[in-house]
PDB file of N, CA and C in Angstrom:
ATOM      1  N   UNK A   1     -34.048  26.474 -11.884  1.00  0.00           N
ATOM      2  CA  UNK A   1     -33.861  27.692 -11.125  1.00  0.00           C
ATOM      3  C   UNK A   1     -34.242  28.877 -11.995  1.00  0.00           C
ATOM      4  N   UNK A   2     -34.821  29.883 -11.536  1.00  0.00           N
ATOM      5  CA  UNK A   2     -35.124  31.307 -12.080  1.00  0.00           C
ATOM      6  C   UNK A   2     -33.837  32.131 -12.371  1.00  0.00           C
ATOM      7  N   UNK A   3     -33.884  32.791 -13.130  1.00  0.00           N
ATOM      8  CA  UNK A   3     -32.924  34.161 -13.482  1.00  0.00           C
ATOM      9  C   UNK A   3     -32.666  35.050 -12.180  1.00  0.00           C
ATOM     10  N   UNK A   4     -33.657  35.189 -11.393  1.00  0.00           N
ATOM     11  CA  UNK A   4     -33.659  35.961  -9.975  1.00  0.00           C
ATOM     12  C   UNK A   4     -32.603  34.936  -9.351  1.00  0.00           C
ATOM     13  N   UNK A   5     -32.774  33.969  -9.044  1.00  0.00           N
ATOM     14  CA  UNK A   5     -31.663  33.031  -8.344  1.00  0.00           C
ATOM     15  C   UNK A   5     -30.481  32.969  -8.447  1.00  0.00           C
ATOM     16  N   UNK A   6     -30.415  32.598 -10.116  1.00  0.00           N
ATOM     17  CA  UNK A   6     -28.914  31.930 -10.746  1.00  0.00           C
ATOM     18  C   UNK A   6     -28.372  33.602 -10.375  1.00  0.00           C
ATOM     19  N   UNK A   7     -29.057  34.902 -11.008  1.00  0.00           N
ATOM     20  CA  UNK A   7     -28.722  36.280 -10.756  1.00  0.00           C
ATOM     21  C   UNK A   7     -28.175  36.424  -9.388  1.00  0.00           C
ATOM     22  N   UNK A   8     -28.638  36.007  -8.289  1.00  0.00           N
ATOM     23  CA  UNK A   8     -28.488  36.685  -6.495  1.00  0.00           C
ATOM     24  C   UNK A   8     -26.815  35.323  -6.878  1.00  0.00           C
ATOM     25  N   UNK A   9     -26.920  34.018  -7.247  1.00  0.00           N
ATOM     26  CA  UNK A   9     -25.296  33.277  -6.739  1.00  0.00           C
ATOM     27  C   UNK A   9     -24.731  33.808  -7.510  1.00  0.00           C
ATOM     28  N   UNK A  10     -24.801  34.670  -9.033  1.00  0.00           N
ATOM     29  CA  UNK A  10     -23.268  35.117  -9.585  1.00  0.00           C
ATOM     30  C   UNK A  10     -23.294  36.476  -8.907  1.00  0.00           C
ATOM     31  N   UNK A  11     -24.102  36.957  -8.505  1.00  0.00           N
ATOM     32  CA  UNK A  11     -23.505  38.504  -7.511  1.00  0.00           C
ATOM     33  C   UNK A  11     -22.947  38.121  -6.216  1.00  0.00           C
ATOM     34  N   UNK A  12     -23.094  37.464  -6.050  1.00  0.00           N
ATOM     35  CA  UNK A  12     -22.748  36.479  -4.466  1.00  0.00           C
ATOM     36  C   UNK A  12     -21.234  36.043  -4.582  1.00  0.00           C
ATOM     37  N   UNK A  13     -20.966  35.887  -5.950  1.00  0.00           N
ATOM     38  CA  UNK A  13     -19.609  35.155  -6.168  1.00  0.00           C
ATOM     39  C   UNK A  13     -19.371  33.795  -6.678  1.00  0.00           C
ATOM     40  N   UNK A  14     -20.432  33.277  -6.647  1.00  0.00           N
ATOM     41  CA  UNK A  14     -20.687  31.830  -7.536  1.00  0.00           C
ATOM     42  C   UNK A  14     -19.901  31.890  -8.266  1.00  0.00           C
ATOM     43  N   UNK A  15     -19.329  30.591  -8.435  1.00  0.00           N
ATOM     44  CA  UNK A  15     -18.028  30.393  -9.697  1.00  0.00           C
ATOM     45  C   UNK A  15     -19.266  30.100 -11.004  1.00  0.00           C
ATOM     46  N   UNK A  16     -19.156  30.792 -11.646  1.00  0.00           N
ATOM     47  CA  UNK A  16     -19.531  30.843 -13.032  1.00  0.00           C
ATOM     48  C   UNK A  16     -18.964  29.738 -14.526  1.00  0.00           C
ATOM     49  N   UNK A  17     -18.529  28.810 -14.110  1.00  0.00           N
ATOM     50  CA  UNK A  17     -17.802  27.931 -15.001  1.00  0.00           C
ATOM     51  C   UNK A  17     -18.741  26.666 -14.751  1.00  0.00           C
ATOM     52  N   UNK A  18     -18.338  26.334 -16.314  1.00  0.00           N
ATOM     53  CA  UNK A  18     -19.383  24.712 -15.925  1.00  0.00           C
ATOM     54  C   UNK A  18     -19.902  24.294 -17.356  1.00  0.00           C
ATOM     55  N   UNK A  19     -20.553  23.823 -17.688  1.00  0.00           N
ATOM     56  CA  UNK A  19     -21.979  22.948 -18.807  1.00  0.00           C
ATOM     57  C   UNK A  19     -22.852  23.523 -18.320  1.00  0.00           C
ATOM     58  N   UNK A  20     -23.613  24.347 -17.548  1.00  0.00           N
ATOM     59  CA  UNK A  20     -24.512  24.759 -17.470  1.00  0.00           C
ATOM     60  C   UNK A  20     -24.753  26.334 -17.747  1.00  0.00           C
ATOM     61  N   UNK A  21     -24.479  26.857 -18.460  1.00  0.00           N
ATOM     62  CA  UNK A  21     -24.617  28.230 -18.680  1.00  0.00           C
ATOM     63  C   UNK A  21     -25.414  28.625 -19.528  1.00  0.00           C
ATOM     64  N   UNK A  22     -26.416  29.785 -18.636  1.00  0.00           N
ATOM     65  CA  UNK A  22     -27.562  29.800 -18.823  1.00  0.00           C
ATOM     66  C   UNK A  22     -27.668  31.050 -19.812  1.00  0.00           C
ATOM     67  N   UNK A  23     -28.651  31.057 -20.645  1.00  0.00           N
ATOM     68  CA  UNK A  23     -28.823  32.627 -22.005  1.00  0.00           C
ATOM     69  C   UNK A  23     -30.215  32.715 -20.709  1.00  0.00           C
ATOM     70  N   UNK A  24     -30.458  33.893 -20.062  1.00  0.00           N
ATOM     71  CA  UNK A  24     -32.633  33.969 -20.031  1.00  0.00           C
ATOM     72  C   UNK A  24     -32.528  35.179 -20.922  1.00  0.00           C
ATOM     73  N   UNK A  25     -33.955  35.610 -21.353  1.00  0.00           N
ATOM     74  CA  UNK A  25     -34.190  36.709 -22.123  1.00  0.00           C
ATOM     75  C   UNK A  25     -34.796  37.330 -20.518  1.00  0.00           C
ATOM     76  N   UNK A  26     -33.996  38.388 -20.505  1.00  0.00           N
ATOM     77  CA  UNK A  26     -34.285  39.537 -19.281  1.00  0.00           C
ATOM     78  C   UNK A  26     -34.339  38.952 -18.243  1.00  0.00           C
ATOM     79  N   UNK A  27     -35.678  39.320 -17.655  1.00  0.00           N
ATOM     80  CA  UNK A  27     -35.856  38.465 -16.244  1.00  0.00           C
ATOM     81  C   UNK A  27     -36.930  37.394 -16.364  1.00  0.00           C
ATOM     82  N   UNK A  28     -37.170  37.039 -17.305  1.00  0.00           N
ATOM     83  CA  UNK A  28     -38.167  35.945 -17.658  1.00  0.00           C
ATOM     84  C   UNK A  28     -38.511  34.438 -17.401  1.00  0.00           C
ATOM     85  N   UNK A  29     -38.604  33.855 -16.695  1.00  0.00           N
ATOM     86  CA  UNK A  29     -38.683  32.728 -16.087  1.00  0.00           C
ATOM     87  C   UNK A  29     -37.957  31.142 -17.469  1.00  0.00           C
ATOM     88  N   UNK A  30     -38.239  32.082 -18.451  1.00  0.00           N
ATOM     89  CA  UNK A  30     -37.905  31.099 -19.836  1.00  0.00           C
ATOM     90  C   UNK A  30     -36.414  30.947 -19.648  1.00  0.00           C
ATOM     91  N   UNK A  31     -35.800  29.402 -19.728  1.00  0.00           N
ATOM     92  CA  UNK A  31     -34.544  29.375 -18.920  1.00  0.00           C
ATOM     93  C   UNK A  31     -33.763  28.483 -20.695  1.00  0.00           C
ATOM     94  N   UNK A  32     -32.751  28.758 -21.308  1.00  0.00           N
ATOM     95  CA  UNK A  32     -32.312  28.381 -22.118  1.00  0.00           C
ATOM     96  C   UNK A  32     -31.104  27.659 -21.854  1.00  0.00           C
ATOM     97  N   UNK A  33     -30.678  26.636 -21.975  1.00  0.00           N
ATOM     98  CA  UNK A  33     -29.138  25.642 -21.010  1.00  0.00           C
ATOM     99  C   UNK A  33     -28.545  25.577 -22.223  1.00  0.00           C
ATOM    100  N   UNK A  34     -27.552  25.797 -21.797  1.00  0.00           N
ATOM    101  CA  UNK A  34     -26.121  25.784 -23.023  1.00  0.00           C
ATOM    102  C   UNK A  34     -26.202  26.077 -23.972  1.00  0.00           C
ATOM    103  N   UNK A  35     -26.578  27.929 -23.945  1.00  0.00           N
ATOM    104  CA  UNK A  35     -26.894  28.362 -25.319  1.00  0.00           C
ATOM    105  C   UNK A  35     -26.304  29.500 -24.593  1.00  0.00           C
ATOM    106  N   UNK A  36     -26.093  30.164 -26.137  1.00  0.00           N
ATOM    107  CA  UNK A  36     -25.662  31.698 -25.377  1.00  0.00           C
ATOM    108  C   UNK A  36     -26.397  32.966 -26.782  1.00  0.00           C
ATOM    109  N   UNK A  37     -26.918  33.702 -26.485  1.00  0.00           N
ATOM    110  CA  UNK A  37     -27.580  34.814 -26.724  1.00  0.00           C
ATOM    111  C   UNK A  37     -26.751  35.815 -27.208  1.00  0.00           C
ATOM    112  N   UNK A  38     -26.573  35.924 -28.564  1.00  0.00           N
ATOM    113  CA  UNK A  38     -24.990  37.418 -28.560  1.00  0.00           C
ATOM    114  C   UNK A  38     -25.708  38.555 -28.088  1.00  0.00           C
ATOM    115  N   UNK A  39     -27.329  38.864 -27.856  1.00  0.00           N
ATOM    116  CA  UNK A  39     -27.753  39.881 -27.703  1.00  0.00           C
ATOM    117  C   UNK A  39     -27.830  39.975 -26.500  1.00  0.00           C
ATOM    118  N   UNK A  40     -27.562  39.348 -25.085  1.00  0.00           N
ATOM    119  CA  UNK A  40     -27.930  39.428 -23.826  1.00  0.00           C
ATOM    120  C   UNK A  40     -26.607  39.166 -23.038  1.00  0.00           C
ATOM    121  N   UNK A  41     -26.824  40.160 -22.422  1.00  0.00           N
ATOM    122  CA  UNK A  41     -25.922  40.173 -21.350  1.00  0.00           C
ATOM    123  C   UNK A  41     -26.290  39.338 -19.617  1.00  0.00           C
ATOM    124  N   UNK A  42     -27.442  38.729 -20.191  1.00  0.00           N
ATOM    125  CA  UNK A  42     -27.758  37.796 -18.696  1.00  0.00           C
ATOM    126  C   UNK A  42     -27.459  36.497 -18.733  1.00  0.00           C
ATOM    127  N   UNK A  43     -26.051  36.181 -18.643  1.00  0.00           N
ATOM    128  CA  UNK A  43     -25.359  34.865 -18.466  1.00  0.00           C
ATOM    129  C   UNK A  43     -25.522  34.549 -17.013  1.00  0.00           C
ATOM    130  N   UNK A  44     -26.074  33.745 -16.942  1.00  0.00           N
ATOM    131  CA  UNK A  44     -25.725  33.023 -15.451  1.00  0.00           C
ATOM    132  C   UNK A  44     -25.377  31.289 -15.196  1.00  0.00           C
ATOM    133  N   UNK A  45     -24.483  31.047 -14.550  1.00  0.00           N
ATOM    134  CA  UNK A  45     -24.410  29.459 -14.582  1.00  0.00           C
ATOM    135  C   UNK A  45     -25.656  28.910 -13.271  1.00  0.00           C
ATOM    136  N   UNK A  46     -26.243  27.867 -14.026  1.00  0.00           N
ATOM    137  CA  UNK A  46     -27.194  27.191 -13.651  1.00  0.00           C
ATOM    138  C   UNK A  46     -26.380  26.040 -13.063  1.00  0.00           C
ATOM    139  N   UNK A  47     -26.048  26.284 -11.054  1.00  0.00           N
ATOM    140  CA  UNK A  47     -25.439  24.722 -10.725  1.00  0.00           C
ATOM    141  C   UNK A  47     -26.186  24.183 -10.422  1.00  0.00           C
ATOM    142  N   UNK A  48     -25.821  22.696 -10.443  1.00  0.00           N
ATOM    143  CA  UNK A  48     -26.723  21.638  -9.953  1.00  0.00           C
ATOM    144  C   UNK A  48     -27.052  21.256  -8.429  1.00  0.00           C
ATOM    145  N   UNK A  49     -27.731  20.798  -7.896  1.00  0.00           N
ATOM    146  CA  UNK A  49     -27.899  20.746  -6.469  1.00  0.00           C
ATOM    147  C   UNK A  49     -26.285  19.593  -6.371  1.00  0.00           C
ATOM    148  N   UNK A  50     -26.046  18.953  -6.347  1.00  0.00           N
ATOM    149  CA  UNK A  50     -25.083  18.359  -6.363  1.00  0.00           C
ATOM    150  C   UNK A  50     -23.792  19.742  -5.670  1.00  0.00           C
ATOM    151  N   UNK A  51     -23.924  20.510  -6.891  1.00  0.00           N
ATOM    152  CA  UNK A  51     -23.140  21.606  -6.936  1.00  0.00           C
ATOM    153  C   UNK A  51     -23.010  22.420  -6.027  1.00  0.00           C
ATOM    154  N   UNK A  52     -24.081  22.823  -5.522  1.00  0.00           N
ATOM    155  CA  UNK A  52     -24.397  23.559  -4.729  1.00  0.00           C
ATOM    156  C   UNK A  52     -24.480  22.857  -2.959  1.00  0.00           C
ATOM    157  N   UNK A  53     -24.748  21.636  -3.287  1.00  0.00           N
ATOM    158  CA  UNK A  53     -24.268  20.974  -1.465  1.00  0.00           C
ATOM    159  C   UNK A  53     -22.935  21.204  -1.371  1.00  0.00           C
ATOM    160  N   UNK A  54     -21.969  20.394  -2.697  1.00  0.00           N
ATOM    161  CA  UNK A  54     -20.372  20.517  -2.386  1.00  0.00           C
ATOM    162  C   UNK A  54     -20.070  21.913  -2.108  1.00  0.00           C
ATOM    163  N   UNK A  55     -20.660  23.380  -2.694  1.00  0.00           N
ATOM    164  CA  UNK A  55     -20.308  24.032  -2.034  1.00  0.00           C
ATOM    165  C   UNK A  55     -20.473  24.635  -0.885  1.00  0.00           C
ATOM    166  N   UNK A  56     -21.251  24.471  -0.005  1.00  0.00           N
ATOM    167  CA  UNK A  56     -21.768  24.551   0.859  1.00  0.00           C
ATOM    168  C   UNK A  56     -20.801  23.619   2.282  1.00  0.00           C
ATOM    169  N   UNK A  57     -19.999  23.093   1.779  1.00  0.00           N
ATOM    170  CA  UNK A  57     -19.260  22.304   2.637  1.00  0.00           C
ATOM    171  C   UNK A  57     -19.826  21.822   3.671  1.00  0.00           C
ATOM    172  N   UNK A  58     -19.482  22.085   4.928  1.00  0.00           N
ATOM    173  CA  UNK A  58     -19.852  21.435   6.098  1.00  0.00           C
ATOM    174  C   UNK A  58     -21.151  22.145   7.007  1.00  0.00           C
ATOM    175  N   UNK A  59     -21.729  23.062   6.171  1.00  0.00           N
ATOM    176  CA  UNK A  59     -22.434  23.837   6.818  1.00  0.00           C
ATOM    177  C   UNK A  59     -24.035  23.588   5.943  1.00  0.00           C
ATOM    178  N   UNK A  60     -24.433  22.489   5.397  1.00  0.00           N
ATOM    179  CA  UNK A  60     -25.473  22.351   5.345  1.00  0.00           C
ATOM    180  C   UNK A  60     -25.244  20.570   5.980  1.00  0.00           C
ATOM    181  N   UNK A  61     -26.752  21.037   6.961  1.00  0.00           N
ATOM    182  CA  UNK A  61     -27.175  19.484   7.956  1.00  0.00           C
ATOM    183  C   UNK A  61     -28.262  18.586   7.242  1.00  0.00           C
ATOM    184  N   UNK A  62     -28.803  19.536   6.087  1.00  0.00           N
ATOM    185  CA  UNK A  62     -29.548  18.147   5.950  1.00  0.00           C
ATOM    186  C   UNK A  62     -31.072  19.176   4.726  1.00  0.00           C
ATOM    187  N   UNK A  63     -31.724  18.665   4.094  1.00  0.00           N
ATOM    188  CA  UNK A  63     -32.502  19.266   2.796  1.00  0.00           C
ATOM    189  C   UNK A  63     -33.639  18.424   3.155  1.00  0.00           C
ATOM    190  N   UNK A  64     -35.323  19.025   3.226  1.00  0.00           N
ATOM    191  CA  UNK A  64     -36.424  18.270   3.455  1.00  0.00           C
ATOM    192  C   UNK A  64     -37.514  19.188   2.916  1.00  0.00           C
ATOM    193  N   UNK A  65     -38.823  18.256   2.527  1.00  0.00           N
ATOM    194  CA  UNK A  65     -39.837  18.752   2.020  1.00  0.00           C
ATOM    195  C   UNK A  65     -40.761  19.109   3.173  1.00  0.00           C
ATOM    196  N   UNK A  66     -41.279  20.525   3.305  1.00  0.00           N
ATOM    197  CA  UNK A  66     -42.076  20.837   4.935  1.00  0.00           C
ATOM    198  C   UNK A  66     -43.599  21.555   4.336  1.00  0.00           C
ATOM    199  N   UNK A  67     -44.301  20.909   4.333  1.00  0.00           N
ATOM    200  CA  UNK A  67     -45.295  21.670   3.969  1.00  0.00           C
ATOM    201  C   UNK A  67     -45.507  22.329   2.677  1.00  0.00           C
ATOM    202  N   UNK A  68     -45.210  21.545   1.592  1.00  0.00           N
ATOM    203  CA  UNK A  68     -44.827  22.220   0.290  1.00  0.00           C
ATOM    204  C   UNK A  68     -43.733  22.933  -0.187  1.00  0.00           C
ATOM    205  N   UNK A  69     -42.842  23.221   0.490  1.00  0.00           N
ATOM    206  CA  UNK A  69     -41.425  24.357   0.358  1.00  0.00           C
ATOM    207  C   UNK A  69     -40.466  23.225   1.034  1.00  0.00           C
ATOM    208  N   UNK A  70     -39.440  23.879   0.348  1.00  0.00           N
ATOM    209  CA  UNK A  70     -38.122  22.978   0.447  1.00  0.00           C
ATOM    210  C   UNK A  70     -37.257  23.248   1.518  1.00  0.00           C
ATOM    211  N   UNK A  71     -36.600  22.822   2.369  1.00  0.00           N
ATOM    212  CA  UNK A  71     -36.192  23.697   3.723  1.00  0.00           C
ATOM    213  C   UNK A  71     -34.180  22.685   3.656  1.00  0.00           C
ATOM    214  N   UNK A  72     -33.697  24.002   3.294  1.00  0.00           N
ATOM    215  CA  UNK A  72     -32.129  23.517   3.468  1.00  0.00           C
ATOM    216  C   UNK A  72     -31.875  24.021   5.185  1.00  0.00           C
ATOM    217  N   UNK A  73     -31.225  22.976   5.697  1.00  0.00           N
ATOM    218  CA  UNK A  73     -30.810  23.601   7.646  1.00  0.00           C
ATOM    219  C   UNK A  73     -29.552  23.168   7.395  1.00  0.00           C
ATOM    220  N   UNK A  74     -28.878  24.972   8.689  1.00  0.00           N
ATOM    221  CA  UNK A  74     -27.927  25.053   9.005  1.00  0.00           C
ATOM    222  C   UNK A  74     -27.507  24.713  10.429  1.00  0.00           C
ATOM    223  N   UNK A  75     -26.510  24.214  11.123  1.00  0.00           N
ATOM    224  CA  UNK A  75     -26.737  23.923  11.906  1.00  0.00           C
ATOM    225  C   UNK A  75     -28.229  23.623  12.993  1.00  0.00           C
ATOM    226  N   UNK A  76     -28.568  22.744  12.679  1.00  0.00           N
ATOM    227  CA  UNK A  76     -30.044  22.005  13.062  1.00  0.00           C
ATOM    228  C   UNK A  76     -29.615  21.613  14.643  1.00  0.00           C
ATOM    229  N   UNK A  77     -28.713  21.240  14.688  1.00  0.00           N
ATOM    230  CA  UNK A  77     -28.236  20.699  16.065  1.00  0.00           C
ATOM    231  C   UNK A  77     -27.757  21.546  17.189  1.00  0.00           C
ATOM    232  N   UNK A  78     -28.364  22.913  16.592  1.00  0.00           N
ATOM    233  CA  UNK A  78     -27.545  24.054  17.888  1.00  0.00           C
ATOM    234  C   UNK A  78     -28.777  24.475  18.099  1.00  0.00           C
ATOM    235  N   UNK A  79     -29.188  25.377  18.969  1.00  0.00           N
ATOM    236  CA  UNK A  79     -30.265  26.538  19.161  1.00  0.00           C
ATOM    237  C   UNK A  79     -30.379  27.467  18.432  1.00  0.00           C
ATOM    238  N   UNK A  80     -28.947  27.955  17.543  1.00  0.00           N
ATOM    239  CA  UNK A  80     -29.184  29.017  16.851  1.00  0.00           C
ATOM    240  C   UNK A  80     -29.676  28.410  15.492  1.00  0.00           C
ATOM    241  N   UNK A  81     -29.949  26.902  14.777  1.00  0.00           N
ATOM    242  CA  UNK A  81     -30.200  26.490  13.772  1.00  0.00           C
ATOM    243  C   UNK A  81     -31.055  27.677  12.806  1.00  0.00           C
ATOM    244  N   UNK A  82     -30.479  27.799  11.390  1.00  0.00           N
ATOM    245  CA  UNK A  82     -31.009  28.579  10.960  1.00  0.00           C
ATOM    246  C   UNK A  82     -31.994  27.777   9.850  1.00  0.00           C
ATOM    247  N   UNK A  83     -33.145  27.720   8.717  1.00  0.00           N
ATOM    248  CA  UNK A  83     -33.568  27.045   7.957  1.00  0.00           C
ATOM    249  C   UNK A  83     -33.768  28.181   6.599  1.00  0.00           C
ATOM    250  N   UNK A  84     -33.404  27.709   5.525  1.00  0.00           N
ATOM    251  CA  UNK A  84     -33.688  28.530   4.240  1.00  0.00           C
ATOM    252  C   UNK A  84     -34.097  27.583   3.615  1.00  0.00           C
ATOM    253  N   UNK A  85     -35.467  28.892   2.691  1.00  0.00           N
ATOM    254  CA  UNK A  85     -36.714  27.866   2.506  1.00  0.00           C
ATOM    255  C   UNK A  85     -36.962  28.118   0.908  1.00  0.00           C
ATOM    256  N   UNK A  86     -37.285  27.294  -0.313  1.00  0.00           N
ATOM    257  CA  UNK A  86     -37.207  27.603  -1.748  1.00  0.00           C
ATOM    258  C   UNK A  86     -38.672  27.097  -2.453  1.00  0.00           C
ATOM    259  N   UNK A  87     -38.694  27.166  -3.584  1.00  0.00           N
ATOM    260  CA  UNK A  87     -39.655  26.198  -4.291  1.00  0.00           C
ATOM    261  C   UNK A  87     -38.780  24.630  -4.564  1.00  0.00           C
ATOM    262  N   UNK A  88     -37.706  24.931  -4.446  1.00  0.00           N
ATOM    263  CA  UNK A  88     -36.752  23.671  -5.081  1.00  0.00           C
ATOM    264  C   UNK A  88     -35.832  23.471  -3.923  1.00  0.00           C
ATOM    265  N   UNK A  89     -35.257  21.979  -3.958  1.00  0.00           N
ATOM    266  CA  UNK A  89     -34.272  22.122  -3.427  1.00  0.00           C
ATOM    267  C   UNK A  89     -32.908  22.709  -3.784  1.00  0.00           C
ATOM    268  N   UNK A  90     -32.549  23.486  -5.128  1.00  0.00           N
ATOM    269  CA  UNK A  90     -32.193  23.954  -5.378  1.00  0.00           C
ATOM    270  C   UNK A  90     -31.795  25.307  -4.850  1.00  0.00           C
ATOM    271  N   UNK A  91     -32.926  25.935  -4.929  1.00  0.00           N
ATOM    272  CA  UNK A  91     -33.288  27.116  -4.382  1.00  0.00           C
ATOM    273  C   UNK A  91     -33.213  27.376  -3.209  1.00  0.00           C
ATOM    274  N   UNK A  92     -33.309  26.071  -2.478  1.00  0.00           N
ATOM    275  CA  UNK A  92     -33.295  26.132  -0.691  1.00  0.00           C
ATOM    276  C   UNK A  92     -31.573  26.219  -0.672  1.00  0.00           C
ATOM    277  N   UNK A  93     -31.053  25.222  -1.099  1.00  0.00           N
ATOM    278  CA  UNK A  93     -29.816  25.370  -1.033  1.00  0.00           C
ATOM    279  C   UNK A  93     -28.569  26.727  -0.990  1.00  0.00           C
ATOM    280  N   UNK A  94     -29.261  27.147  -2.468  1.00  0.00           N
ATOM    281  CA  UNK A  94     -28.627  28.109  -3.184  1.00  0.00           C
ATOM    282  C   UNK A  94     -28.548  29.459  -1.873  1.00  0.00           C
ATOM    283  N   UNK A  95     -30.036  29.496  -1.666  1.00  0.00           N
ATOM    284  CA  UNK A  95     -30.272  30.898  -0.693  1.00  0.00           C
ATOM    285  C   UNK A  95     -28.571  30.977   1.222  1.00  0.00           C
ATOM    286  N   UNK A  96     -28.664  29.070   1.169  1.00  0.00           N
ATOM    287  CA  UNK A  96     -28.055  28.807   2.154  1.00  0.00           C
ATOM    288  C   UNK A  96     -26.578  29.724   1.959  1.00  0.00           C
ATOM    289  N   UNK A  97     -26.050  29.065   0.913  1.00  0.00           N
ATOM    290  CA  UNK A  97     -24.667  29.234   0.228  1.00  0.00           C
ATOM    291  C   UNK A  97     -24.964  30.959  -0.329  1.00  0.00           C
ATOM    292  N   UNK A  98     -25.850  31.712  -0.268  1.00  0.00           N
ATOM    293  CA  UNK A  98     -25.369  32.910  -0.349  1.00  0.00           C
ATOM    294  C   UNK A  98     -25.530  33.802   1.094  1.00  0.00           C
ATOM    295  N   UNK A  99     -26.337  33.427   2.063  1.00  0.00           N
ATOM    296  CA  UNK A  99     -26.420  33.398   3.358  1.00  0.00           C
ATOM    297  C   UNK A  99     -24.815  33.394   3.738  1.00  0.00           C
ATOM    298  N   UNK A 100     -23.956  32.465   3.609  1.00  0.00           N
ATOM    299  CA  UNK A 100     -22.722  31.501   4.064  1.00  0.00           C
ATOM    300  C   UNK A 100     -21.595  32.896   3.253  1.00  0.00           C
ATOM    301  N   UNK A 101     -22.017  33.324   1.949  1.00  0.00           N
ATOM    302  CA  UNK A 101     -21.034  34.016   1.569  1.00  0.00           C
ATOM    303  C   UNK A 101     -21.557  35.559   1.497  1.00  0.00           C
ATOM    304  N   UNK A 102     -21.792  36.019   2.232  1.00  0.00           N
ATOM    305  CA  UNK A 102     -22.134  37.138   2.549  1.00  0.00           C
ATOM    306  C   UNK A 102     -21.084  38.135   2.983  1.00  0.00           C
TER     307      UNK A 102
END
């Protein structure tokens, strides 16, 4: 996941605890795992998709590859089904669960 990402779930409210906590230098795509930077203030926890379905509870239907992009669906089975779309399934996810906590 990017710094833009892990950045949008800890403003979102993402629980920030874990083995995965991320140092980036600024906004830089260069992603450092379980290190920490005394000079940077851009901590973000990096969850795992795992992580990110359990939180998502009952409101993700299902994660698929569509044409190159990753597509997490929300209710798929209604008319109003919504789809959020990532490079990762990660990312598809993540966007869901900040959608959800809005």
């Amino acid at each position: 996941m990017t710094y833009k990402n892990c950045k949008e779930l800890k403003d979102a409210g993402f629980p920030q605890d874990g083995d995965n906590i991320t140092s980036f230098q600024g906004e830089a795509e260069t992603v450092y795992v379980n290190s920490i930077d005394s000079g940077s203030n851009d901590y973000c926890y990096v969850p795992t998709l795992s992580e990110l379905i359990e939180a998502c509870g009952g409101n993700l239907d299902g994660i698929m590859k569509s044409k190159g992009e990753w597509v997490a669906m929300k209710d798929r089975y209604k008319s109003s089904g919504e789809c959020f779309f990532g490079s990762t399934p990660e990312e598809a996810v993540a966007r869901l669960w900040i959608e959800l906590n809005k």
